[in-house]
C-alpha atoms as a PDB file:
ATOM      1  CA  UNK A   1     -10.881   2.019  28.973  1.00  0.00           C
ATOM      2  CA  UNK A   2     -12.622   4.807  30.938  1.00  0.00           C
ATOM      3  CA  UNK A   3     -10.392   7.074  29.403  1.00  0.00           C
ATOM      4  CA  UNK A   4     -11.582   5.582  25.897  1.00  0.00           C
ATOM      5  CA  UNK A   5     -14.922   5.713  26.382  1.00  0.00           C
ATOM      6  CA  UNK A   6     -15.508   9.163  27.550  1.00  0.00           C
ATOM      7  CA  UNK A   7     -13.234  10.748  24.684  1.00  0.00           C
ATOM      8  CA  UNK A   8     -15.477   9.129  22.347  1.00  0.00           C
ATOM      9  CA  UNK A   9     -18.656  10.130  24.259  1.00  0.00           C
ATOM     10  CA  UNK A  10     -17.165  13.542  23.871  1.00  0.00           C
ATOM     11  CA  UNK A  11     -16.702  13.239  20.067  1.00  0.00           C
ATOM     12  CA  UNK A  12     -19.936  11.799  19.812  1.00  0.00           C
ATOM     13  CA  UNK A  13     -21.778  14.244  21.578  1.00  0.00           C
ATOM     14  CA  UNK A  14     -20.072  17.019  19.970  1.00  0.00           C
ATOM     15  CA  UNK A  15     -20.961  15.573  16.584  1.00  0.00           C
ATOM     16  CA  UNK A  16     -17.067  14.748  15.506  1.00  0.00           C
ATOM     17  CA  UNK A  17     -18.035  11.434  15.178  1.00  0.00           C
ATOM     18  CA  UNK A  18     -21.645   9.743  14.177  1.00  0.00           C
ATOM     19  CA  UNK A  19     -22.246   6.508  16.387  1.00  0.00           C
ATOM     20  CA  UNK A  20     -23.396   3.773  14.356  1.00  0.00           C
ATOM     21  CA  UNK A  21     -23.963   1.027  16.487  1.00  0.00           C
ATOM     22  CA  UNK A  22     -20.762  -0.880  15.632  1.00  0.00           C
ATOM     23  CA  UNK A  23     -17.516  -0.371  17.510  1.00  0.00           C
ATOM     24  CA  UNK A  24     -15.071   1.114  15.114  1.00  0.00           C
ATOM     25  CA  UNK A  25     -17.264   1.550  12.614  1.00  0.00           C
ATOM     26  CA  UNK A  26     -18.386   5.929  12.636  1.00  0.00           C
ATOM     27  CA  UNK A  27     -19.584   8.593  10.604  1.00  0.00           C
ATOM     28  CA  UNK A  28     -17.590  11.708  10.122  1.00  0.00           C
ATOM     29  CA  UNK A  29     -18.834  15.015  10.600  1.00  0.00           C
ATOM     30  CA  UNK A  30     -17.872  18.130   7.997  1.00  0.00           C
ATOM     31  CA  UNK A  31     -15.410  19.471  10.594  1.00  0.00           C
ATOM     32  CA  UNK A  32     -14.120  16.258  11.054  1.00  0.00           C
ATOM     33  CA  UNK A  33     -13.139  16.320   7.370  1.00  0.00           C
ATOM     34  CA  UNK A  34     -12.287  19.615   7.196  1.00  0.00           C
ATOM     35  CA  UNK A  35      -9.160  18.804   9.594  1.00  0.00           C
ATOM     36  CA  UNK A  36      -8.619  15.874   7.257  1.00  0.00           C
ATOM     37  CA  UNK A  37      -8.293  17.851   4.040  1.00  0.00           C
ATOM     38  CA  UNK A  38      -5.995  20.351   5.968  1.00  0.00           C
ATOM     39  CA  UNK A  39      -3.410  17.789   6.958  1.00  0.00           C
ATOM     40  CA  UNK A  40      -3.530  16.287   3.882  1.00  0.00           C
ATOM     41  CA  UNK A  41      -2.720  19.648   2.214  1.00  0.00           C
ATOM     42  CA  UNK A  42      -0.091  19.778   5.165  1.00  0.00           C
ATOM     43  CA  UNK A  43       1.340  15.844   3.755  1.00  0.00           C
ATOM     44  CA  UNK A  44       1.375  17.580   0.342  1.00  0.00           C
ATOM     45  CA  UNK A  45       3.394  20.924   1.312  1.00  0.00           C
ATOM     46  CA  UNK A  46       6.451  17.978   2.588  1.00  0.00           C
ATOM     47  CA  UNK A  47       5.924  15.466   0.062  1.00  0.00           C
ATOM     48  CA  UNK A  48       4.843  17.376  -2.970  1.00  0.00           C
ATOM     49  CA  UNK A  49       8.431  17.892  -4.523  1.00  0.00           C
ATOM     50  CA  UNK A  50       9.381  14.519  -4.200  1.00  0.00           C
ATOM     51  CA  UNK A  51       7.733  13.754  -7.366  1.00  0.00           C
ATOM     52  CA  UNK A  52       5.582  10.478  -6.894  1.00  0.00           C
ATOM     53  CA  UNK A  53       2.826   9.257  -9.133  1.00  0.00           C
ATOM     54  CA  UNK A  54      -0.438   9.400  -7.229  1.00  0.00           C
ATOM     55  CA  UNK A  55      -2.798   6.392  -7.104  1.00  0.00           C
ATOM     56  CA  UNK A  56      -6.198   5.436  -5.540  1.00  0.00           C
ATOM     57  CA  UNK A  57      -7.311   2.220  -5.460  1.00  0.00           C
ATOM     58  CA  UNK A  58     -11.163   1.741  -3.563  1.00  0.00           C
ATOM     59  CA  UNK A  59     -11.321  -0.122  -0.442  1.00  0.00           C
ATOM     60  CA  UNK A  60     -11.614  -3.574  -1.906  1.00  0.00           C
ATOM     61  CA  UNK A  61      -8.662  -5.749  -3.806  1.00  0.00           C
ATOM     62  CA  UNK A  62      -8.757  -8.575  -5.923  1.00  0.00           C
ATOM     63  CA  UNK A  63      -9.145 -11.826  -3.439  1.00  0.00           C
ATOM     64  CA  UNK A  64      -6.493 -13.896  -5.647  1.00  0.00           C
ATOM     65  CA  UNK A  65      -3.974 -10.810  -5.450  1.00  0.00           C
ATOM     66  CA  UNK A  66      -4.943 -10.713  -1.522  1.00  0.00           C
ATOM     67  CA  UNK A  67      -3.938 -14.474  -0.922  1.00  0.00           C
ATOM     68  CA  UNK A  68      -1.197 -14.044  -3.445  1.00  0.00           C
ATOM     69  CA  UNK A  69       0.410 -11.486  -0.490  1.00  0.00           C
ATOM     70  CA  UNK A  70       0.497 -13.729   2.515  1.00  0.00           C
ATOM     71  CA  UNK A  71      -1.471 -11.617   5.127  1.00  0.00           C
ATOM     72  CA  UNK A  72      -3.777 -14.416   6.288  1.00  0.00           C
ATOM     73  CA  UNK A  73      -0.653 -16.430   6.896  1.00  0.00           C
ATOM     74  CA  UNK A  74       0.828 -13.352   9.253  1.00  0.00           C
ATOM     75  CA  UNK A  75      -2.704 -11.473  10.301  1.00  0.00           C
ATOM     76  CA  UNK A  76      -5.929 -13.741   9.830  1.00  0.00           C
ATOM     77  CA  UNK A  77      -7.620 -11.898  12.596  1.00  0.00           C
ATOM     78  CA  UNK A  78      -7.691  -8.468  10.944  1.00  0.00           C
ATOM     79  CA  UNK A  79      -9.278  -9.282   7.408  1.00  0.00           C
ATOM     80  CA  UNK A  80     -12.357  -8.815   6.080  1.00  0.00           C
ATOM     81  CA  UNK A  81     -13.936 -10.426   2.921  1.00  0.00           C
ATOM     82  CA  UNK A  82     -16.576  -9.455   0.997  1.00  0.00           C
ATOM     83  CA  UNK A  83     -19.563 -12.161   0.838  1.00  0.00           C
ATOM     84  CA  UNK A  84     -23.014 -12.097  -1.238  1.00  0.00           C
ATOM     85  CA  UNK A  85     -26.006 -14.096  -1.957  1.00  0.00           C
ATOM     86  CA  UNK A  86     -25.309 -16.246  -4.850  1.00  0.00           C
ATOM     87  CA  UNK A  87     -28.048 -18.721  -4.370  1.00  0.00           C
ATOM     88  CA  UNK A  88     -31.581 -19.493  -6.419  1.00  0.00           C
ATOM     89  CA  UNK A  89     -35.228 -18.238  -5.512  1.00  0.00           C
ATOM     90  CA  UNK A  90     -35.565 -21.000  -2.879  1.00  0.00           C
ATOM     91  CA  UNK A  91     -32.551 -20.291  -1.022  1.00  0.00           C
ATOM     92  CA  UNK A  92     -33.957 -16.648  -1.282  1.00  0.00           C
ATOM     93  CA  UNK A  93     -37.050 -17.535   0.720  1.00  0.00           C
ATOM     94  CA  UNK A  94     -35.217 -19.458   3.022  1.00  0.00           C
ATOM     95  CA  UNK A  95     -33.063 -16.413   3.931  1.00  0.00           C
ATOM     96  CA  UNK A  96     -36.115 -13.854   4.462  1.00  0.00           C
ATOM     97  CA  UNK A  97     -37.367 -17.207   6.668  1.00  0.00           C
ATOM     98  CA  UNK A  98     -34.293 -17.000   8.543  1.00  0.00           C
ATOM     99  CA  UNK A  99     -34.289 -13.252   8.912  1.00  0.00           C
ATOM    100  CA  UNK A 100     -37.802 -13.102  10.024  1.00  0.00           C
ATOM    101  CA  UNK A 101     -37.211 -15.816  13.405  1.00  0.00           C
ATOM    102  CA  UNK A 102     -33.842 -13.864  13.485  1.00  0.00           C
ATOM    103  CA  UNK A 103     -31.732 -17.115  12.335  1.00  0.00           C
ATOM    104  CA  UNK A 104     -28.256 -16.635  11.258  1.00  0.00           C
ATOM    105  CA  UNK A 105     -29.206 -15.187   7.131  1.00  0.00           C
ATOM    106  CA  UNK A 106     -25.730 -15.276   6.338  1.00  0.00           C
ATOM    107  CA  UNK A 107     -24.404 -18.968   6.686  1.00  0.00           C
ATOM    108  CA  UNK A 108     -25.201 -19.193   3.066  1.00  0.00           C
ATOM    109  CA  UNK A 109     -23.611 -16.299   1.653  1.00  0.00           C
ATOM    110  CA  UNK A 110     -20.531 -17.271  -0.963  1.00  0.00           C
ATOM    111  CA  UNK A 111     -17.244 -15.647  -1.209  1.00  0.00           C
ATOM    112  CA  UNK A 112     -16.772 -12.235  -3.760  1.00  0.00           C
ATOM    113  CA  UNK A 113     -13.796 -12.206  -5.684  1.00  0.00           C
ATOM    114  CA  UNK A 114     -13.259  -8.947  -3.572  1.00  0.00           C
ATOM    115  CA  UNK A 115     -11.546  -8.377   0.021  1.00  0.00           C
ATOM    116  CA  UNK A 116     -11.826  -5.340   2.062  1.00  0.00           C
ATOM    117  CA  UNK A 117      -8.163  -3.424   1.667  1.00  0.00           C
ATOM    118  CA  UNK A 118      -6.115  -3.732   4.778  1.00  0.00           C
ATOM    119  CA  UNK A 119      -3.336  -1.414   3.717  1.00  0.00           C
ATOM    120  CA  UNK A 120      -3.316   1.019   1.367  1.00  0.00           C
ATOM    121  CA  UNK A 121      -0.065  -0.117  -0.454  1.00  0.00           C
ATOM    122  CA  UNK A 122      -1.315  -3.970  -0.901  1.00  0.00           C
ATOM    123  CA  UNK A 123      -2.934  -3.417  -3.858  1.00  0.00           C
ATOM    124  CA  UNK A 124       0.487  -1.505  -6.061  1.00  0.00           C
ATOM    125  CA  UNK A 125       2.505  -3.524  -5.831  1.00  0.00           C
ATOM    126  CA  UNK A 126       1.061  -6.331  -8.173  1.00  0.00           C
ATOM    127  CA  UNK A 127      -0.164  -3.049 -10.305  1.00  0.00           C
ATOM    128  CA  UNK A 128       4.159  -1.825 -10.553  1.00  0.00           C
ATOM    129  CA  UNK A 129       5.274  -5.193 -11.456  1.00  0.00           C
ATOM    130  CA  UNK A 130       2.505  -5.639 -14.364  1.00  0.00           C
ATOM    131  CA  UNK A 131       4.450  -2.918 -15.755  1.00  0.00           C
ATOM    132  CA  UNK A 132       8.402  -4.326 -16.097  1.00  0.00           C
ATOM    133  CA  UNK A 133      11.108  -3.392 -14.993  1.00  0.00           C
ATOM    134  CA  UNK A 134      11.449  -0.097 -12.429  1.00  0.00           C
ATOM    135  CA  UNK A 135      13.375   2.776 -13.911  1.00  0.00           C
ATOM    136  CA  UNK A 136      16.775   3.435 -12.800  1.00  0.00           C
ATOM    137  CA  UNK A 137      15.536   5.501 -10.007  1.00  0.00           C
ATOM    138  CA  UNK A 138      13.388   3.355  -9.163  1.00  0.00           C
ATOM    139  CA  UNK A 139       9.646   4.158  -8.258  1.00  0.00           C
ATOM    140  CA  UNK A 140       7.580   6.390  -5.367  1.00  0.00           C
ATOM    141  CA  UNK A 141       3.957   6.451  -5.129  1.00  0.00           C
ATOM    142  CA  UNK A 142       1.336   8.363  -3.074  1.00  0.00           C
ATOM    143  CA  UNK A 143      -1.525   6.289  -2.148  1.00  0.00           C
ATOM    144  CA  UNK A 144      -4.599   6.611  -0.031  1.00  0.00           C
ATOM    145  CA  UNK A 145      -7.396   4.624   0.641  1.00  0.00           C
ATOM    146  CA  UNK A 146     -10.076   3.007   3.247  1.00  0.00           C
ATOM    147  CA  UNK A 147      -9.116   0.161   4.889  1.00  0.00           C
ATOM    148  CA  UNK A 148     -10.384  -2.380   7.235  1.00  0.00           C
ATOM    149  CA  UNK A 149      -8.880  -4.216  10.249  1.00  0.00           C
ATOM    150  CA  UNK A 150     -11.174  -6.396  12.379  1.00  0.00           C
ATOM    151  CA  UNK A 151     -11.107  -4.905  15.765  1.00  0.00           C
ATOM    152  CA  UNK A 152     -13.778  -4.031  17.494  1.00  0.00           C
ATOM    153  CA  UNK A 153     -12.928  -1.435  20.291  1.00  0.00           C
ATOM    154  CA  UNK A 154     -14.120   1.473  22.348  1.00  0.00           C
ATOM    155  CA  UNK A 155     -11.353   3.165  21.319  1.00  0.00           C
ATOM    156  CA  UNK A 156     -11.836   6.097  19.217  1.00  0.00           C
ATOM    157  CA  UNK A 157      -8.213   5.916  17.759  1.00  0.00           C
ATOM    158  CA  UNK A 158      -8.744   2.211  16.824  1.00  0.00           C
ATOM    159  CA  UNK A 159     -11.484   1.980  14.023  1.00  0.00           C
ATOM    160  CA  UNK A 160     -11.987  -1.335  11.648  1.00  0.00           C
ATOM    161  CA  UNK A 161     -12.936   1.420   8.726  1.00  0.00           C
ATOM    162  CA  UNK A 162     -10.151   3.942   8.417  1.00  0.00           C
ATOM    163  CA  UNK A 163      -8.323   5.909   5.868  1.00  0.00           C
ATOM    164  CA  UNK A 164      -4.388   5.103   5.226  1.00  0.00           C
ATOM    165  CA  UNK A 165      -2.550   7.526   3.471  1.00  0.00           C
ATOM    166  CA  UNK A 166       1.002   6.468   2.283  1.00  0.00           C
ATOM    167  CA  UNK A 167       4.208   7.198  -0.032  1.00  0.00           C
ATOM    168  CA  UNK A 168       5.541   3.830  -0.989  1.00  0.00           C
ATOM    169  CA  UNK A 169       9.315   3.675  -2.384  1.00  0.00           C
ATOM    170  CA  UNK A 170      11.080   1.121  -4.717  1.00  0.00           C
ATOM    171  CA  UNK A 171      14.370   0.791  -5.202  1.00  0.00           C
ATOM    172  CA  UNK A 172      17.818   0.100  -4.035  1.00  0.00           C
ATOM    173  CA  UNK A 173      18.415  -0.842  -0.220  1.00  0.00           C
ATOM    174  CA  UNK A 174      20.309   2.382   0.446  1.00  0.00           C
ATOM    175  CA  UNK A 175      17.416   4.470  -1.713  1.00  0.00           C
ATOM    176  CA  UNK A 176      14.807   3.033  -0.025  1.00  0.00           C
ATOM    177  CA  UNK A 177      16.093   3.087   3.679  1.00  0.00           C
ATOM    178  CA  UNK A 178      17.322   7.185   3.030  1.00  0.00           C
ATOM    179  CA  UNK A 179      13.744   7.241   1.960  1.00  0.00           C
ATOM    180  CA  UNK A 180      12.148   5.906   5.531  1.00  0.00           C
ATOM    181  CA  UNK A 181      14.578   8.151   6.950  1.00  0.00           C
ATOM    182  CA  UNK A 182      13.792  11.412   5.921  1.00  0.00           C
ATOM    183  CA  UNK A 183       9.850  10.908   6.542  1.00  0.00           C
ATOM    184  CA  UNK A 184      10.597  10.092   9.927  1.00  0.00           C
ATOM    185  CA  UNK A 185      12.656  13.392  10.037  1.00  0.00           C
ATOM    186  CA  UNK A 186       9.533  15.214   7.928  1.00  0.00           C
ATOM    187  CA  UNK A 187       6.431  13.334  10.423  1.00  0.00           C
ATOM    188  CA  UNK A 188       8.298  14.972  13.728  1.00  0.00           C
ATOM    189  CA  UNK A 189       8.651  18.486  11.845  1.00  0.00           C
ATOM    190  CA  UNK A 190       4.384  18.124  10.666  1.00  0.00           C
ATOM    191  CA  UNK A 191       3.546  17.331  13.896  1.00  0.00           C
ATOM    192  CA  UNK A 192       5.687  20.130  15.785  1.00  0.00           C
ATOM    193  CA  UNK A 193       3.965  22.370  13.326  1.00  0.00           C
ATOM    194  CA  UNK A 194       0.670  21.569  14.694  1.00  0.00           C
ATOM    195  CA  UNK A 195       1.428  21.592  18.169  1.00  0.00           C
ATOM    196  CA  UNK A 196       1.430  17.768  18.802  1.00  0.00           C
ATOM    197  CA  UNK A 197       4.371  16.785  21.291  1.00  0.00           C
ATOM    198  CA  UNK A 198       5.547  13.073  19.763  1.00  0.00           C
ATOM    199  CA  UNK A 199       7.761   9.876  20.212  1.00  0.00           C
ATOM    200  CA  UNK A 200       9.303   7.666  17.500  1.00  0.00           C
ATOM    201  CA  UNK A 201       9.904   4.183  18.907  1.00  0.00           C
ATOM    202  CA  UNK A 202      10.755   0.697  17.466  1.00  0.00           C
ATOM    203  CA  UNK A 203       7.321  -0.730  16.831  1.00  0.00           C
ATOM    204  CA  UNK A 204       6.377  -4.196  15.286  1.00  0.00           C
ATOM    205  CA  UNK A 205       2.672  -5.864  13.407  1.00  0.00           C
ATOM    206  CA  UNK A 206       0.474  -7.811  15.078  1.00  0.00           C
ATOM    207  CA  UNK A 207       1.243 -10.958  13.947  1.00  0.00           C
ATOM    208  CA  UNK A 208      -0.969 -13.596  14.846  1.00  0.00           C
ATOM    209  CA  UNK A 209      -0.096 -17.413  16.931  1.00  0.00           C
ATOM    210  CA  UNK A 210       3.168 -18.709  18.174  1.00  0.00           C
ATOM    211  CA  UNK A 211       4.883 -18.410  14.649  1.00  0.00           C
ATOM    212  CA  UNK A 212       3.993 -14.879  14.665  1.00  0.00           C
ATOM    213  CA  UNK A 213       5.633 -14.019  18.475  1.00  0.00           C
ATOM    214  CA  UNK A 214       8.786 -14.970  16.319  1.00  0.00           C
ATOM    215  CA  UNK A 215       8.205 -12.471  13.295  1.00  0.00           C
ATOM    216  CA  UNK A 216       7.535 -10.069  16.351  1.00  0.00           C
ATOM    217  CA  UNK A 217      10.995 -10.568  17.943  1.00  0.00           C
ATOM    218  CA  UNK A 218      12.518 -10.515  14.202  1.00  0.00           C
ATOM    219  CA  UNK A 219      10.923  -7.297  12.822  1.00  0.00           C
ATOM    220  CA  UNK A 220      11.785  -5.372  15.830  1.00  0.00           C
ATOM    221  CA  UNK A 221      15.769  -6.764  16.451  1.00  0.00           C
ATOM    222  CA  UNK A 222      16.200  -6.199  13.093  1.00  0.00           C
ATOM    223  CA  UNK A 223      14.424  -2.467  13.086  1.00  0.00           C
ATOM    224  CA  UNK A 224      12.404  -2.463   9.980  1.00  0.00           C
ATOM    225  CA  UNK A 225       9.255  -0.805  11.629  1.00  0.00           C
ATOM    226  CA  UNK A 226       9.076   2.390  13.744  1.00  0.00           C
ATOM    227  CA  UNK A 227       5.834   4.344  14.354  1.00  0.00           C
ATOM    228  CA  UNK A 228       5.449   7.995  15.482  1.00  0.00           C
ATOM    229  CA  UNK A 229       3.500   7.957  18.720  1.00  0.00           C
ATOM    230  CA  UNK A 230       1.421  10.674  20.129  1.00  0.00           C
ATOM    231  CA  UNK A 231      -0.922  10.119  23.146  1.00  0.00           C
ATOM    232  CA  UNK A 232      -4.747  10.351  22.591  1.00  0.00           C
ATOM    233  CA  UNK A 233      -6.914   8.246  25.255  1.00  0.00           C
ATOM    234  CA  UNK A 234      -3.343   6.831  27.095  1.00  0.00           C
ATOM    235  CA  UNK A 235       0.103   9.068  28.113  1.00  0.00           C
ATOM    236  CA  UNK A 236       0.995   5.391  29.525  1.00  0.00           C
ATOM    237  CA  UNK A 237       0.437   3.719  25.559  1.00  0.00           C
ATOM    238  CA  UNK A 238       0.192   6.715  23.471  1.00  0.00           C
ATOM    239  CA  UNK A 239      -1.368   5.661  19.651  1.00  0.00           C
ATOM    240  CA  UNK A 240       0.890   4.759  16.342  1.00  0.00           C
ATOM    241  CA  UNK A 241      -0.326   7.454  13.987  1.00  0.00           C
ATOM    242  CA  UNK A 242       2.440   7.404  11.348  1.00  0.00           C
ATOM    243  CA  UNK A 243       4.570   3.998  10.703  1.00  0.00           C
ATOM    244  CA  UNK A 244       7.734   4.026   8.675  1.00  0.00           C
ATOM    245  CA  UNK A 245       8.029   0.547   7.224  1.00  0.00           C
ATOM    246  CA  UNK A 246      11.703  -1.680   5.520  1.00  0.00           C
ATOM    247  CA  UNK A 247      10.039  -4.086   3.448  1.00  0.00           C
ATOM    248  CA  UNK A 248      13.783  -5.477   2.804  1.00  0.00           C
ATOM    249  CA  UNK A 249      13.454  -7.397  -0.684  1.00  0.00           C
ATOM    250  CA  UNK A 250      10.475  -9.411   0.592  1.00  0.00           C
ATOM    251  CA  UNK A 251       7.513  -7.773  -1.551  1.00  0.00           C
ATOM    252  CA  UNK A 252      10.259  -7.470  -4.262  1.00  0.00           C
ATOM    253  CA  UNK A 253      10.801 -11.150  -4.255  1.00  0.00           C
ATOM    254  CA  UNK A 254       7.006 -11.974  -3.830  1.00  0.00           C
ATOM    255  CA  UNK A 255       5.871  -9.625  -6.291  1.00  0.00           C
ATOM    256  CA  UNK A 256       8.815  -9.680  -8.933  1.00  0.00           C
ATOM    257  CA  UNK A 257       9.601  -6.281  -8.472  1.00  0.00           C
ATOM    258  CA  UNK A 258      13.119  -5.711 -10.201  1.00  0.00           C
ATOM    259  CA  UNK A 259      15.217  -2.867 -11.157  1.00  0.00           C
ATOM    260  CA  UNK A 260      16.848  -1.755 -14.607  1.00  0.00           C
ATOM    261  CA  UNK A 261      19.288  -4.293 -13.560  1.00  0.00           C
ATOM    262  CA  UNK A 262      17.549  -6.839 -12.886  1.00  0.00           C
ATOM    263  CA  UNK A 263      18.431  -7.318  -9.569  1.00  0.00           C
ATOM    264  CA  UNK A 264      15.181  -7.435  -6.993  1.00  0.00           C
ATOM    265  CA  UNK A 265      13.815  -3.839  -5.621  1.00  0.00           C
ATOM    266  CA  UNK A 266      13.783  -3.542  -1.842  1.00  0.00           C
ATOM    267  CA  UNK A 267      10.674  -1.331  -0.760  1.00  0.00           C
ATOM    268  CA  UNK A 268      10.090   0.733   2.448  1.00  0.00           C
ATOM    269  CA  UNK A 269       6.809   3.098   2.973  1.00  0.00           C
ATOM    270  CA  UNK A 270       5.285   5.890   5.371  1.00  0.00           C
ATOM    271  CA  UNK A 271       1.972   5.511   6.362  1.00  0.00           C
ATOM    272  CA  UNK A 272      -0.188   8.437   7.527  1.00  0.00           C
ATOM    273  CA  UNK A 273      -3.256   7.024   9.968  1.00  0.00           C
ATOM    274  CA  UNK A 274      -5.710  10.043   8.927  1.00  0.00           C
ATOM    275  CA  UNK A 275      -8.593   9.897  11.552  1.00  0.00           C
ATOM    276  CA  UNK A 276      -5.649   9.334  14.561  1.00  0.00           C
ATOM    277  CA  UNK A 277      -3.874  12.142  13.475  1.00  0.00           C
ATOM    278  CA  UNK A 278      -7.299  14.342  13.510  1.00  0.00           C
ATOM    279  CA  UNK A 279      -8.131  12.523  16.840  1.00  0.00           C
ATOM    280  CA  UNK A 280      -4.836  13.581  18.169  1.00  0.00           C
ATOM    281  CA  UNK A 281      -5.240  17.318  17.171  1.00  0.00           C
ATOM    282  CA  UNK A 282      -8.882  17.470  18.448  1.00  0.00           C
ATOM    283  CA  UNK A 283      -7.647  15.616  21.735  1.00  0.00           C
ATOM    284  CA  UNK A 284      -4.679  18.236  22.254  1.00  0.00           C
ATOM    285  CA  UNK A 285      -6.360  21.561  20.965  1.00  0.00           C
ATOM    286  CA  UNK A 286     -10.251  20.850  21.767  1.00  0.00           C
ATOM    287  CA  UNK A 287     -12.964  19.539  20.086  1.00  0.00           C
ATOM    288  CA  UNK A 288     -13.844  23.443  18.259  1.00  0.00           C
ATOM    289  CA  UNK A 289     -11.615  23.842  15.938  1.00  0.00           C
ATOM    290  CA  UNK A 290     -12.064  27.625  16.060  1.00  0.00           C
ATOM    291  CA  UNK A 291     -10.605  27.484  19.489  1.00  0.00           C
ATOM    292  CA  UNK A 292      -7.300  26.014  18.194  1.00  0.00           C
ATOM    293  CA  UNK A 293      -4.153  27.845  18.798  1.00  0.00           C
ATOM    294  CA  UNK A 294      -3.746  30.520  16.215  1.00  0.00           C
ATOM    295  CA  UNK A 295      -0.428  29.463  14.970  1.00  0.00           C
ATOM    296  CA  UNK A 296      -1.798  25.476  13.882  1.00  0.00           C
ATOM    297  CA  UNK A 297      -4.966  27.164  12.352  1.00  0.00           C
ATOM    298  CA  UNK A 298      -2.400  29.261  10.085  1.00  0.00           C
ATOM    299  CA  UNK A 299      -0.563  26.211   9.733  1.00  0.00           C
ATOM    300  CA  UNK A 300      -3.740  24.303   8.477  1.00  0.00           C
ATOM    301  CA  UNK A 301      -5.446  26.583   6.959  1.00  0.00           C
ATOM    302  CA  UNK A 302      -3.497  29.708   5.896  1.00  0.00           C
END
């Protein structure tokens, strides 16, 4: 925790970040962008050929679409919903009542038809399968969004407001699997680039209760999630800041994603955590970025 806390004193005195008062919830300076864009660029340069049709959906998805995809059943702890006031011009003098004796104002807000995104890939796949059928080669996407996990922490590297980059591919098991292969291959040549020493290890979600300690065991015997690990406030627990995901058939079947056969799409994706992978490079180069090694600036920023 110590370790925690007085990286993100650093970035906080330094300007990096922009304390807000909530755990996991900062502002972002300019330079803190800046490296951002750069790797971005840097995620473009590997994935540009590929080809994949570029989406971005805002940080909030349709609530019925949200419940349609199971995630409270697997990870009720990390979502967020979007509430308002809904109520008449009593109920609104009741609430400035409340707020003024510093009552709980909220216990009367109503549900949104809007969540907060937890991934950026949750809301394409009901957008793919509106459309038929994949084509023969199937489908690849680039996505990137905000998203929100409930976890409060002192933690720079673990924020509840964070930006998710991701390619998502549909298609055949091998397709798909060759797919999660070769960005695993691609996220340990980007990081060598910029000077960031990694691991790739078997990884699993955070699946809530007793039900989910069996998902756990599942998802990891059967390897369908590894994350690319590079240490930031721990060398003993170094941070997930790319995952490489094997849906199987299960968002295929849920969905009704199919291919030109018919038959049901499997689906894997890469995930890029943006503000861990800046963390990381500000943690293992220094927090001015003109002091960087020359040959990640080049690789950056030409």
């Amino acid at each position: 925790m110590d370790m925690q806390t007085s990286f993100l004193d650093r970035l906080f005195e330094s300007g990096l970040l922009i304390d807000t008062g909530v755990d996991g919830l900062y502002g972002r300076s300019g330079q803190f962008e800046d490296v951002i864009a750069a790797f971005e660029r840097l995620i473009d340069r590997f994935g540009g050929a590929d080809g994949a049709e570029a989406m971005r959906f805002p940080p909030g998805m349709n609530r019925a679409l949200f419940e349609k995809s199971g995630y409270m059943k697997s990870f009720p702890q990390l979502a967020g919903t979007v509430h308002s006031f809904c109520g008449s011009e009593l109920d609104h003098m009741s609430l400035l009542q409340c707020m003024e004796v510093g009552d709980d104002w909220t216990k009367d807000q109503k549900a949104t038809d809007i969540v907060l995104t937890p991934a950026a890939c949750y809301p394409l796949y009901p957008t793919v399968a509106k459309r038929g059928n994949l084509p023969a080669n199937g489908g690849l996407f680039d996505l990137q969004s905000y998203c929100f996990r409930h976890e409060p922490s002192k933690d720079p590297a673990r924020q509840q407001l964070f930006r998710m980059r991701e390619y998502v591919c549909m298609g055949t098991e091998q397709h798909v699997t060759d797919f999660r292969q070769s960005w695993m291959d691609r996220g340990v040549e980007m990081m060598k680039q910029v000077g960031l020493d990694v691991t790739i290890d078997v990884a699993n979600d955070p699946f809530f209760g007793r039900a989910g300690k069996m998902m756990v065991n599942n998802q990891r015997d059967q390897n369908l999630k590894f994350e690319l690990l590079i240490p930031i406030t721990s060398s003993a627990n170094p941070t997930a800041c790319m995952s490489f995901n094997y849906h199987q058939d299960s968002f295929g079947v849920k969905w009704g994603l199919n291919l030109e056969d018919g038959s049901v799409a499997h689906t894997a994706c890469v995930g890029f955590g943006l503000e861990r992978i800046a963390l990381a490079l500000f943690h293992h180069h220094g927090l001015d970025v003109k002091e960087w090694p020359a040959s990640v600036r080049r690789v950056l920023w030409g």
